[in-house]
N, C-alpha and C. Protein backbone atom coordinates (compact mmCIF):
# COMPACT_ATOMS: atom_id res chain seq x y z
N UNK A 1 -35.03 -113.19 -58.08
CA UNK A 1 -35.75 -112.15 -58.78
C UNK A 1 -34.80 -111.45 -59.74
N UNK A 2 -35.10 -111.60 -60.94
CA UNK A 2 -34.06 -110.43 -61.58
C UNK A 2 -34.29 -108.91 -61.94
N UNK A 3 -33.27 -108.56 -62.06
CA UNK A 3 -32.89 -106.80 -62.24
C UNK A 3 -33.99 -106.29 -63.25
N UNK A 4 -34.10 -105.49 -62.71
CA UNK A 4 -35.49 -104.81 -64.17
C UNK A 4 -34.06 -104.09 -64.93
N UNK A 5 -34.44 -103.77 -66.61
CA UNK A 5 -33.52 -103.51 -67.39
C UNK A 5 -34.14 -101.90 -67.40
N UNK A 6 -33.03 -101.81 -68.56
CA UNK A 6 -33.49 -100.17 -69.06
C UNK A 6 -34.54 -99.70 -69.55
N UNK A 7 -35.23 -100.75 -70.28
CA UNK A 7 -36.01 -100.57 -70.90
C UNK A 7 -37.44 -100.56 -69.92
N UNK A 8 -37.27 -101.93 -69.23
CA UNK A 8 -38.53 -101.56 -68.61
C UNK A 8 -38.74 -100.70 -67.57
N UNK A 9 -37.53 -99.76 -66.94
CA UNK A 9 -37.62 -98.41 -66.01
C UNK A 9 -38.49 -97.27 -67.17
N UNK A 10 -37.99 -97.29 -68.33
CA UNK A 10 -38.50 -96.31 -69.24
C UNK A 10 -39.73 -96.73 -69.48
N UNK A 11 -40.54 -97.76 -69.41
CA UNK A 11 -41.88 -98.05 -69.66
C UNK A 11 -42.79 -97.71 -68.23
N UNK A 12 -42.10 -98.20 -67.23
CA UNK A 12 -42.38 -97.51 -66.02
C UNK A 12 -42.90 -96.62 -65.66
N UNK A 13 -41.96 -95.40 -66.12
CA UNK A 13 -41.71 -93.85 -66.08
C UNK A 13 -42.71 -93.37 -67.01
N UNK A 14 -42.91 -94.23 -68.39
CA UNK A 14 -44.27 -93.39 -69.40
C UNK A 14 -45.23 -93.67 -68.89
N UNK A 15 -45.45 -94.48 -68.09
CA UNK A 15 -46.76 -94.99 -67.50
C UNK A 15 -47.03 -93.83 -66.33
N UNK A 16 -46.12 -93.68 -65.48
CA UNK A 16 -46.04 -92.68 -64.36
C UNK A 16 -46.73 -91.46 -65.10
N UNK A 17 -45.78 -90.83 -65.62
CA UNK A 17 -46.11 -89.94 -66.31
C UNK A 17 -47.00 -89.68 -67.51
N UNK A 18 -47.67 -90.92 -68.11
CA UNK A 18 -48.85 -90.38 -68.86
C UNK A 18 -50.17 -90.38 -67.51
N UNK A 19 -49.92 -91.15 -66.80
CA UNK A 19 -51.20 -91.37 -65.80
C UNK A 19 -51.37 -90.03 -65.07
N UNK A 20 -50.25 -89.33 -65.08
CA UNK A 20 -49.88 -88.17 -63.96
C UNK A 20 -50.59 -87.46 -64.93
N UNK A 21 -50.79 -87.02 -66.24
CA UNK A 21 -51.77 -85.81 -67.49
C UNK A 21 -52.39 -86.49 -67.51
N UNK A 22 -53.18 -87.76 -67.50
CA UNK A 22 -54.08 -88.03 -67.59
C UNK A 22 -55.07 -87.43 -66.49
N UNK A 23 -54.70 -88.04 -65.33
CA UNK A 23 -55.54 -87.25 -64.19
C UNK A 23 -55.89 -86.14 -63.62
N UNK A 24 -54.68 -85.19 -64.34
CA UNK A 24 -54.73 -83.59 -64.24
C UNK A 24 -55.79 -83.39 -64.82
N UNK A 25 -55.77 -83.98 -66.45
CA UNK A 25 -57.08 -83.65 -67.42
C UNK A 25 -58.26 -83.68 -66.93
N UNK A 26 -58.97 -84.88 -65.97
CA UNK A 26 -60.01 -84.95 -65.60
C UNK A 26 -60.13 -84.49 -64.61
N UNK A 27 -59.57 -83.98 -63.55
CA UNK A 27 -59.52 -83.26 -62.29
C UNK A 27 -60.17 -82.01 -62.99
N UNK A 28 -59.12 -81.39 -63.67
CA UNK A 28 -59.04 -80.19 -64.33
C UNK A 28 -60.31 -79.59 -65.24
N UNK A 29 -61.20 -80.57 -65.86
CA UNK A 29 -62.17 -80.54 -66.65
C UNK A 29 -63.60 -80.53 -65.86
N UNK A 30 -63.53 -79.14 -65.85
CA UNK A 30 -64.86 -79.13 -65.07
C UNK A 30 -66.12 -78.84 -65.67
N UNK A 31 -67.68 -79.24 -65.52
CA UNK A 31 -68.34 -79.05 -66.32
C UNK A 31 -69.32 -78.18 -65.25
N UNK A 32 -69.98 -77.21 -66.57
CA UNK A 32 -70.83 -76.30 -66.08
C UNK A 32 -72.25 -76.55 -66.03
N UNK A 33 -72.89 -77.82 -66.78
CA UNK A 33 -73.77 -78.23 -66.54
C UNK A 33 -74.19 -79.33 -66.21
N UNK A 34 -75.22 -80.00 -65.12
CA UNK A 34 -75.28 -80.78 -64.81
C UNK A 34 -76.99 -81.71 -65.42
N UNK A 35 -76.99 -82.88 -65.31
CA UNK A 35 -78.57 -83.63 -65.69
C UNK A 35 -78.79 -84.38 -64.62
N UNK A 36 -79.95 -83.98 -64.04
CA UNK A 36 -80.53 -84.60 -63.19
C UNK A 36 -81.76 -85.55 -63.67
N UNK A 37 -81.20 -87.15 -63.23
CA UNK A 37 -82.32 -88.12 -64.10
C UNK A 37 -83.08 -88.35 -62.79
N UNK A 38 -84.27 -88.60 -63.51
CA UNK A 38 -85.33 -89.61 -62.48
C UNK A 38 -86.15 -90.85 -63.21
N UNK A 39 -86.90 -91.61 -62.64
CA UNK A 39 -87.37 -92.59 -63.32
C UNK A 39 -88.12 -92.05 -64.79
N UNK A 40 -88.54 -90.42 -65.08
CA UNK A 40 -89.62 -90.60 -65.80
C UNK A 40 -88.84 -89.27 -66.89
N UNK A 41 -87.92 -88.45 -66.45
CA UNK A 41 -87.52 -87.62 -67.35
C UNK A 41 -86.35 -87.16 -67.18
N UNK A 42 -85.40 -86.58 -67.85
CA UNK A 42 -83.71 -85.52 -67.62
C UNK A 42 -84.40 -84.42 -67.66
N UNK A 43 -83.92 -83.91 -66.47
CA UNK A 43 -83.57 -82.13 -66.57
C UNK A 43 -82.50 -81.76 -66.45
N UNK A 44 -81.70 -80.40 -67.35
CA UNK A 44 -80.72 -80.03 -67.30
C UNK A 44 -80.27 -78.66 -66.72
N UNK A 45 -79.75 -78.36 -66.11
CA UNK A 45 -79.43 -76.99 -65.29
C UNK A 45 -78.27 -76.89 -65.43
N UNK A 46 -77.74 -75.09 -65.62
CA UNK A 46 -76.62 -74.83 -65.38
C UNK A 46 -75.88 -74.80 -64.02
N UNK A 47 -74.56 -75.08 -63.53
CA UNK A 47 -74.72 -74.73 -62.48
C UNK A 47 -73.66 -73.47 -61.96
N UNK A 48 -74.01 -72.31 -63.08
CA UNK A 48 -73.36 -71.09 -62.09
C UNK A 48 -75.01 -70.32 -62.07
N UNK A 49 -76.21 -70.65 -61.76
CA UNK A 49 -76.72 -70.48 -61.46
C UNK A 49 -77.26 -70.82 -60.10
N UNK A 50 -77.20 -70.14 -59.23
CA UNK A 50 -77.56 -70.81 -58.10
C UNK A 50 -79.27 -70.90 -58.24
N UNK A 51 -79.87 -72.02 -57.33
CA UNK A 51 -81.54 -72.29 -57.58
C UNK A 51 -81.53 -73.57 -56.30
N UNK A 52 -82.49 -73.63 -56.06
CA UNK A 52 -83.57 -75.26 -55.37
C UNK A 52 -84.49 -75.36 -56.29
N UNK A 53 -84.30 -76.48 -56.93
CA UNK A 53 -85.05 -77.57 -57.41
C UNK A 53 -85.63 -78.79 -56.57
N UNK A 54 -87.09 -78.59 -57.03
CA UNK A 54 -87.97 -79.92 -56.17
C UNK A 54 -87.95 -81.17 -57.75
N UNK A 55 -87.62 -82.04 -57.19
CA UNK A 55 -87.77 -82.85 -58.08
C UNK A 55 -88.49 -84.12 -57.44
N UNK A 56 -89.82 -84.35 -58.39
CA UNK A 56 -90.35 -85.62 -57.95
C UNK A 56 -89.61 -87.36 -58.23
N UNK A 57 -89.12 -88.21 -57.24
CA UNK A 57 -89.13 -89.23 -57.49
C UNK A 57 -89.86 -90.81 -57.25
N UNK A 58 -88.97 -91.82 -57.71
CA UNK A 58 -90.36 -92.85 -56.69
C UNK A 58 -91.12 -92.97 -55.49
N UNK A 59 -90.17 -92.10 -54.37
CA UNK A 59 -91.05 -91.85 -53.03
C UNK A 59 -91.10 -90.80 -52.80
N UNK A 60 -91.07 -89.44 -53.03
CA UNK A 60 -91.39 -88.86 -53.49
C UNK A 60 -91.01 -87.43 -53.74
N UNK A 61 -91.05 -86.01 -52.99
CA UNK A 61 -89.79 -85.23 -53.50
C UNK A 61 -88.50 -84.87 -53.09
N UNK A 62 -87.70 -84.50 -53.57
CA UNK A 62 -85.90 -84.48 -53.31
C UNK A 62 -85.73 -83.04 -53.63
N UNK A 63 -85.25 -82.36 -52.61
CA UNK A 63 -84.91 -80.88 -53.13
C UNK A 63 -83.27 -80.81 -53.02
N UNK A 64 -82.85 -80.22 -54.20
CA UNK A 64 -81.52 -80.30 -54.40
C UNK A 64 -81.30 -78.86 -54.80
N UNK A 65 -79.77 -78.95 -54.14
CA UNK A 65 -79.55 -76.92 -54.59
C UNK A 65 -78.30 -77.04 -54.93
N UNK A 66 -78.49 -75.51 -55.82
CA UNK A 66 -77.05 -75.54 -57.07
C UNK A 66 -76.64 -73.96 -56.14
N UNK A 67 -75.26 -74.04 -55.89
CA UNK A 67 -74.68 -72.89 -55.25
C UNK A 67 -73.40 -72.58 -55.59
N UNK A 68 -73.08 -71.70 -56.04
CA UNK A 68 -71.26 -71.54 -56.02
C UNK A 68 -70.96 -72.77 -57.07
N UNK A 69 -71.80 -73.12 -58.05
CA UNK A 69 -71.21 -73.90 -59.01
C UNK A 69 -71.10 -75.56 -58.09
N UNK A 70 -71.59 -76.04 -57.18
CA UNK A 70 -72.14 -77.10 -55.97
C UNK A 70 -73.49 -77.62 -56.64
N UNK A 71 -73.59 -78.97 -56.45
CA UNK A 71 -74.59 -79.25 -55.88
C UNK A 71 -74.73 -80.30 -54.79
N UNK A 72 -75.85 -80.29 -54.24
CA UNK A 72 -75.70 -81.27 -52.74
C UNK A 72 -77.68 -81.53 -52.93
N UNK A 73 -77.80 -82.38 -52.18
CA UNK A 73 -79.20 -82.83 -51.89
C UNK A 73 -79.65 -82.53 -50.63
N UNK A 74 -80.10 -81.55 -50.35
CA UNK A 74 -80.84 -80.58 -49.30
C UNK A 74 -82.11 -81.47 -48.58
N UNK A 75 -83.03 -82.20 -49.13
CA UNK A 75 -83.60 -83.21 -48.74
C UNK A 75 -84.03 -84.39 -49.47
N UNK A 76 -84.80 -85.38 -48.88
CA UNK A 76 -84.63 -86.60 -49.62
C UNK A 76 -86.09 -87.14 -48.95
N UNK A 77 -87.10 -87.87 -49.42
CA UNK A 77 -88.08 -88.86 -48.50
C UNK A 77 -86.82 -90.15 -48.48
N UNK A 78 -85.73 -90.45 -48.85
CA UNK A 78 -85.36 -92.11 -48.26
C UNK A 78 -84.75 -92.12 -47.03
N UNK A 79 -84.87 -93.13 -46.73
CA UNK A 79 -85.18 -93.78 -45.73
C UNK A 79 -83.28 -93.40 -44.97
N UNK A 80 -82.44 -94.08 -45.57
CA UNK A 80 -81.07 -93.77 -44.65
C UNK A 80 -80.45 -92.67 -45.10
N UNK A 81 -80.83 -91.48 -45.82
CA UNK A 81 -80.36 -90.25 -46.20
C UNK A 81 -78.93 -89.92 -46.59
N UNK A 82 -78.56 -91.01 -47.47
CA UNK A 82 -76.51 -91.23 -48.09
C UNK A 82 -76.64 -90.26 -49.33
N UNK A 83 -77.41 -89.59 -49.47
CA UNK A 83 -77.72 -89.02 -50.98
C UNK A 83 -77.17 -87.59 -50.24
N UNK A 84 -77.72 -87.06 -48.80
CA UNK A 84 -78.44 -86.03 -48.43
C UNK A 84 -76.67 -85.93 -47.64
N UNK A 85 -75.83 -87.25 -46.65
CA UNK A 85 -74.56 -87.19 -45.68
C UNK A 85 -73.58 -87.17 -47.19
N UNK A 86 -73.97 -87.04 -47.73
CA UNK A 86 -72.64 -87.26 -49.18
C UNK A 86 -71.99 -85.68 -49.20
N UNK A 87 -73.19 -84.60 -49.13
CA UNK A 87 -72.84 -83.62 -48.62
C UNK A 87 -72.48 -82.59 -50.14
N UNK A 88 -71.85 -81.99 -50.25
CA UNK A 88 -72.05 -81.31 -51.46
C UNK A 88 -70.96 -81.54 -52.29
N UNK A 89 -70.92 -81.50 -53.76
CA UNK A 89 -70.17 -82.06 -54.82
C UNK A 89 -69.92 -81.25 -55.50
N UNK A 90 -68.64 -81.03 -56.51
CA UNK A 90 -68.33 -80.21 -57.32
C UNK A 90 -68.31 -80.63 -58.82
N UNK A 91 -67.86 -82.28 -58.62
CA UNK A 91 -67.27 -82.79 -60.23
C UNK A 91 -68.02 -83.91 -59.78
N UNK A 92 -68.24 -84.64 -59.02
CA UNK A 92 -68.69 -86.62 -59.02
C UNK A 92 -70.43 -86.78 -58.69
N UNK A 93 -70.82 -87.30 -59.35
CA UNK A 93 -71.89 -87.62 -59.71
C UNK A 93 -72.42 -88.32 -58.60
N UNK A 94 -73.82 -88.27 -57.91
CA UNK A 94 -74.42 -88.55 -57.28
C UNK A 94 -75.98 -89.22 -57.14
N UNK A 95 -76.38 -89.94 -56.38
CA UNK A 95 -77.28 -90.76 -56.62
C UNK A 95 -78.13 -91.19 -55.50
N UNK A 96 -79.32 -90.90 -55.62
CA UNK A 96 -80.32 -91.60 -54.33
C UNK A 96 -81.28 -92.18 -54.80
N UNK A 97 -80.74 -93.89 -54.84
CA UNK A 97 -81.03 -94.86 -55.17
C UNK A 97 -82.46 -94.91 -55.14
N UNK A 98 -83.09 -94.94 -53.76
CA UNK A 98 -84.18 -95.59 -53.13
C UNK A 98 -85.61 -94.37 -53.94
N UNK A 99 -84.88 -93.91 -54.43
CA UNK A 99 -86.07 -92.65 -54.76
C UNK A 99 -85.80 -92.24 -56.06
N UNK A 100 -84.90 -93.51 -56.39
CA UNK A 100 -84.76 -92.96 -58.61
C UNK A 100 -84.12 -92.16 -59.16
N UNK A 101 -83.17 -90.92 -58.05
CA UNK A 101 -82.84 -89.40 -58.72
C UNK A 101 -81.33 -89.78 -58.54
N UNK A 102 -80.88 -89.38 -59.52
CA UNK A 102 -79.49 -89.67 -60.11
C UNK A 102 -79.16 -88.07 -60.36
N UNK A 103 -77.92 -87.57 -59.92
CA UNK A 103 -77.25 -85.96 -60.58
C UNK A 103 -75.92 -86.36 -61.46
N UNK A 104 -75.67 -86.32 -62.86
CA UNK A 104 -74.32 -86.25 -63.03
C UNK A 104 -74.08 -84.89 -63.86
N UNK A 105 -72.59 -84.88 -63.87
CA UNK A 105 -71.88 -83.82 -63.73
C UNK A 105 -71.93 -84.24 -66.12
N UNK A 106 -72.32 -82.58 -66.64
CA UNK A 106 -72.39 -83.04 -68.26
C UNK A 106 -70.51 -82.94 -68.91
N UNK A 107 -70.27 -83.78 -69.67
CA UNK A 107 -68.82 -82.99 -69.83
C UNK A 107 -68.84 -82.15 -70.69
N UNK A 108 -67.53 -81.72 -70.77
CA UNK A 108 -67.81 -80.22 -71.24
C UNK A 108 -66.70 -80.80 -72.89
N UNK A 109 -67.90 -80.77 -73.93
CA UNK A 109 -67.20 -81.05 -75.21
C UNK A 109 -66.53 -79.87 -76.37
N UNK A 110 -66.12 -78.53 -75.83
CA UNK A 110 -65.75 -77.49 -76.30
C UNK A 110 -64.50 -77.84 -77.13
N UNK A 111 -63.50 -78.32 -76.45
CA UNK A 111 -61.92 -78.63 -76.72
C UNK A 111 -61.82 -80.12 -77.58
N UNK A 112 -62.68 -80.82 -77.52
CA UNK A 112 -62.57 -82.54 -77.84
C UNK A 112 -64.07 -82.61 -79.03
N UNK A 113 -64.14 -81.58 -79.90
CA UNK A 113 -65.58 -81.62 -80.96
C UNK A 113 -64.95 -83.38 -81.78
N UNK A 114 -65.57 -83.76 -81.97
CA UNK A 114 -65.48 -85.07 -83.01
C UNK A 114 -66.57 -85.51 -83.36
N UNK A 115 -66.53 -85.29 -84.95
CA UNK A 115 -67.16 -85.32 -85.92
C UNK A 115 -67.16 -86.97 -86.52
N UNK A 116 -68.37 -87.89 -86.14
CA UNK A 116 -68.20 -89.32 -86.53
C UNK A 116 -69.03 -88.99 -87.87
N UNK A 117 -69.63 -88.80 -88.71
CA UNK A 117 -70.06 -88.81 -89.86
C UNK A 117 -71.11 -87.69 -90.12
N UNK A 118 -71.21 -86.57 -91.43
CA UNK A 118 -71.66 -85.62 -92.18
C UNK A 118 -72.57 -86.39 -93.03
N UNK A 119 -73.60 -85.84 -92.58
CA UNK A 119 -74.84 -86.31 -93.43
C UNK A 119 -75.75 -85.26 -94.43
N UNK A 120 -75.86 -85.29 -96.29
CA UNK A 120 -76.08 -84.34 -96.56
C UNK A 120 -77.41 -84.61 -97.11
């Protein structure tokens, strides 16, 4: 096996260390609003509002609650309830398959505006 050189410890190390800000960034980037899809429409809610939302899906309703900037799925009609044991979320997006309702987390485009083309 041969010796790694200088060069490739220093490629190493940028890798370490860009991956290390990279992941801070997205840890760090939290969004305040979330979209909840279902088969037939998006709704969007803030979530430093706390609320229960009934939302209808394919079998039929899912009540989900926004608390402390949380959300979690309070109940579910499916059948093995992984939507409902997932338990409550802050940043990762969630999903109960069997009944269509999808929650993800919106990002937050304040700091990163980009402008792809001005139309007059």
């Amino acid at each position: 096996m041969k010796r790694l050189k200088y060069g490739d410890v220093l490629i190493f190390l940028f890798i370490i260390i860009f991956s290390f800000f990279y992941a801070k960034n997205l840890i760090s980037n939290k969004s305040s609003k979330i979209i909840i899809d279902t088969h037939d429409k998006s709704l969007r809610y803030d979530l430093n509002t706390d609320r229960e939302i009934a939302v209808n899906g394919l079998l039929g309703e899912s009540k989900i609650v926004i608390s402390n900037g949380q959300i979690m799925f309070e109940s579910s009609p499916c059948r093995d309830k992984l939507c409902i044991k997932e338990g409550v979320l802050k940043n990762a997006p969630i999903i109960c398959m069997p009944n269509g309702i999808s929650i993800r987390f919106e990002k937050n485009m304040e700091n990163n505006i980009e402008i792809d083309s001005i139309v007059q």
